[in-house]
C-alpha atoms as a PDB file:
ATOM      1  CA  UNK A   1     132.327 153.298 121.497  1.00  0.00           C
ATOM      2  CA  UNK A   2     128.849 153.471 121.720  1.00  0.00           C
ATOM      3  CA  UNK A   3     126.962 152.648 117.751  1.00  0.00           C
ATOM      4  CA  UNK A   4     124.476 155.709 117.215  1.00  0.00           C
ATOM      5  CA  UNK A   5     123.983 154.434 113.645  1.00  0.00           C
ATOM      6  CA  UNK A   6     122.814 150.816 115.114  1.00  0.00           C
ATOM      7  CA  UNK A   7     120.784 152.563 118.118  1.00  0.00           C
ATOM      8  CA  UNK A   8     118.492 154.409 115.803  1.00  0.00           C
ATOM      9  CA  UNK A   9     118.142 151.289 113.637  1.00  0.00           C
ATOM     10  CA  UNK A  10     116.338 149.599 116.423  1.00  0.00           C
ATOM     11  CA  UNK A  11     114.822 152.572 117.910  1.00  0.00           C
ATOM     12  CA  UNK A  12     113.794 154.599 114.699  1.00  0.00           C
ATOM     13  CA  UNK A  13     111.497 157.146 117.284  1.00  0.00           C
ATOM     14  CA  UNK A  14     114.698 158.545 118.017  1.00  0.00           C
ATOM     15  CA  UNK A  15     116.178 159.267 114.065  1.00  0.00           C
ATOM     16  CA  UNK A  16     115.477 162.926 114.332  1.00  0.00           C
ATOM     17  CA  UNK A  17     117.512 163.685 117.590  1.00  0.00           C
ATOM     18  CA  UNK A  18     121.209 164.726 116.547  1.00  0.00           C
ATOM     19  CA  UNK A  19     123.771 161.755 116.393  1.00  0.00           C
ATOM     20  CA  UNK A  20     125.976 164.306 118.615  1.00  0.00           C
ATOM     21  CA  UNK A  21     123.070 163.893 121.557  1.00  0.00           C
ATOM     22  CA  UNK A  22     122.632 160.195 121.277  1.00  0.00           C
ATOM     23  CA  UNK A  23     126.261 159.620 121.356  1.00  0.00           C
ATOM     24  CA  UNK A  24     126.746 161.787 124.774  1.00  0.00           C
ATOM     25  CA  UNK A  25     124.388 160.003 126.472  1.00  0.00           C
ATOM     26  CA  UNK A  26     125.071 156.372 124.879  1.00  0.00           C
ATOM     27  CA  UNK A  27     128.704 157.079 126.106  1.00  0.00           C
ATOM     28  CA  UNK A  28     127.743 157.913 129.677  1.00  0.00           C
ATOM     29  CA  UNK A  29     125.387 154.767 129.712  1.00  0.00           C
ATOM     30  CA  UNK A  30     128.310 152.615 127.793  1.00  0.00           C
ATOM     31  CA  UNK A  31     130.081 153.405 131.106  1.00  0.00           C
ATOM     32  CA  UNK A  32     127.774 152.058 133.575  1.00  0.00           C
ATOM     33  CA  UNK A  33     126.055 148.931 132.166  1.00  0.00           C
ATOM     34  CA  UNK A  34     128.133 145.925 133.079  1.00  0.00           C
ATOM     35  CA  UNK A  35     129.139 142.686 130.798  1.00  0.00           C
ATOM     36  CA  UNK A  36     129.767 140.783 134.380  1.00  0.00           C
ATOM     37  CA  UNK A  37     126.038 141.491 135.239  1.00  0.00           C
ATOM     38  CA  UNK A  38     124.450 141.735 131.914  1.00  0.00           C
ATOM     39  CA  UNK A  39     126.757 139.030 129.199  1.00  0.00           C
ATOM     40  CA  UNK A  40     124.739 138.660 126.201  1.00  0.00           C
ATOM     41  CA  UNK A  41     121.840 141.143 127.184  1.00  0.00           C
ATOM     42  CA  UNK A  42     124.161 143.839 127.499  1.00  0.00           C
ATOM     43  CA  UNK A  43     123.536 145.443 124.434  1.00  0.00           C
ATOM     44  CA  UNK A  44     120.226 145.422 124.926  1.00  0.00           C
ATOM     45  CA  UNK A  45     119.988 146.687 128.364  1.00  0.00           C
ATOM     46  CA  UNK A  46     122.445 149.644 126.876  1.00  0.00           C
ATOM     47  CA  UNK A  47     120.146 150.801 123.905  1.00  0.00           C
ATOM     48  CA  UNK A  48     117.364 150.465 126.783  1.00  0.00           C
ATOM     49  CA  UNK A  49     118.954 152.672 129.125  1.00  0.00           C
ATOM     50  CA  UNK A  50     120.203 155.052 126.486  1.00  0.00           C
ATOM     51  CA  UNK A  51     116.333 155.077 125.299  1.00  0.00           C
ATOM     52  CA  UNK A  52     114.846 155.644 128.678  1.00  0.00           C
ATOM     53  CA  UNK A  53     117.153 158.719 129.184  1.00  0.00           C
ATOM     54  CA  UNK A  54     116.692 160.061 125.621  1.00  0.00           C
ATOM     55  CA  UNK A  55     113.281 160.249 126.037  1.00  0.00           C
ATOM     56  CA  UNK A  56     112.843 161.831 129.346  1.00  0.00           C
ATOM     57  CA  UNK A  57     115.495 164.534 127.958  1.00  0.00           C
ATOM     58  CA  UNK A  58     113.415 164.578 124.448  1.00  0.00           C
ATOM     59  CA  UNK A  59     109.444 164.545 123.714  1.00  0.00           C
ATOM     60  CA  UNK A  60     109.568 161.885 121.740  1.00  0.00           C
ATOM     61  CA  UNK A  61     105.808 161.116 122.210  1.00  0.00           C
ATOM     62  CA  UNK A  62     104.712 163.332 119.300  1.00  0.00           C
ATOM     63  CA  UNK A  63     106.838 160.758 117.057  1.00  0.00           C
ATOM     64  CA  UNK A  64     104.780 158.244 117.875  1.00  0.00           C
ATOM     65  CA  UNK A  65     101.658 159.601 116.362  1.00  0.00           C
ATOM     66  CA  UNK A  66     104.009 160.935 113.458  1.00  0.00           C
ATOM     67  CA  UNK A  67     105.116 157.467 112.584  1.00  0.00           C
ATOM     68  CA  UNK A  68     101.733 156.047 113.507  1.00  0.00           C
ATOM     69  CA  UNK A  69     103.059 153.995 116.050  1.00  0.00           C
ATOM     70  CA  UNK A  70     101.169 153.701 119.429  1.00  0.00           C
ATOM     71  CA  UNK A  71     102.152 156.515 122.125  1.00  0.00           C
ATOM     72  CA  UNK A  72     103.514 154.549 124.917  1.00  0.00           C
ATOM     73  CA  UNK A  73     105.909 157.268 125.951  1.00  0.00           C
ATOM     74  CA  UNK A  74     105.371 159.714 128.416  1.00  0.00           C
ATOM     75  CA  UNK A  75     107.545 162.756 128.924  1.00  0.00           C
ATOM     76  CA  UNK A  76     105.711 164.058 132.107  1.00  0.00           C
ATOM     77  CA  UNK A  77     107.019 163.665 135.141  1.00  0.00           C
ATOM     78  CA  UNK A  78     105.486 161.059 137.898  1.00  0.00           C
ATOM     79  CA  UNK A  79     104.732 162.010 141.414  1.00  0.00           C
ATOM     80  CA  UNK A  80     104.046 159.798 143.986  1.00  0.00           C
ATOM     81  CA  UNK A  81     100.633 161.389 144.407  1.00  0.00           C
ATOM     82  CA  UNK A  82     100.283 161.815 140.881  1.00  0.00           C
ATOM     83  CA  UNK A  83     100.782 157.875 140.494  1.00  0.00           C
ATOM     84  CA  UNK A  84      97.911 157.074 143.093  1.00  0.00           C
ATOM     85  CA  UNK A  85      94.254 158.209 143.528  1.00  0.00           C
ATOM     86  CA  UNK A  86      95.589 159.817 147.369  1.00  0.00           C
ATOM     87  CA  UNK A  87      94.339 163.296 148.284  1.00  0.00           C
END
């Protein structure tokens, strides 16, 4: 069972997104990431994943300059040509 209590612990941007929402998608991710592949890391790559997907779902940029942290997150979406100077 995937820990939404722990999850926003480490990843306080996400503390206003419903418990409900984290859990669904912390479930799904639960699912996929492997203990074989991953062993001690596993964790981590989990709350990774599950952080990656919550913020392309969420715009949790604006928390960042809430909390004062730095705005590393991007919600947009990257196109090829948007990711290089091509005409």
């Amino acid at each position: 069972m995937f820990d939404v209590a722990l999850f926003k612990t480490e990843y306080p941007e996400f503390a206003n997104i419903a418990n409900g929402a984290i859990e669904i998608v912390g479930q799904r991710e639960d699912e996929i990431v492997s203990e074989t592949s991953w062993g001690k890391l596993r964790q981590h790559a989990l709350f990774l994943r599950v952080a990656h997907r919550l913020a392309l779902r969420f715009n949790i940029g604006k928390q960042y300059t809430v909390n004062g942290l730095r705005n590393g997150a991007s919600s947009a979406i990257t196109t090829s040509k948007s990711a290089s100077n091509a005409n």
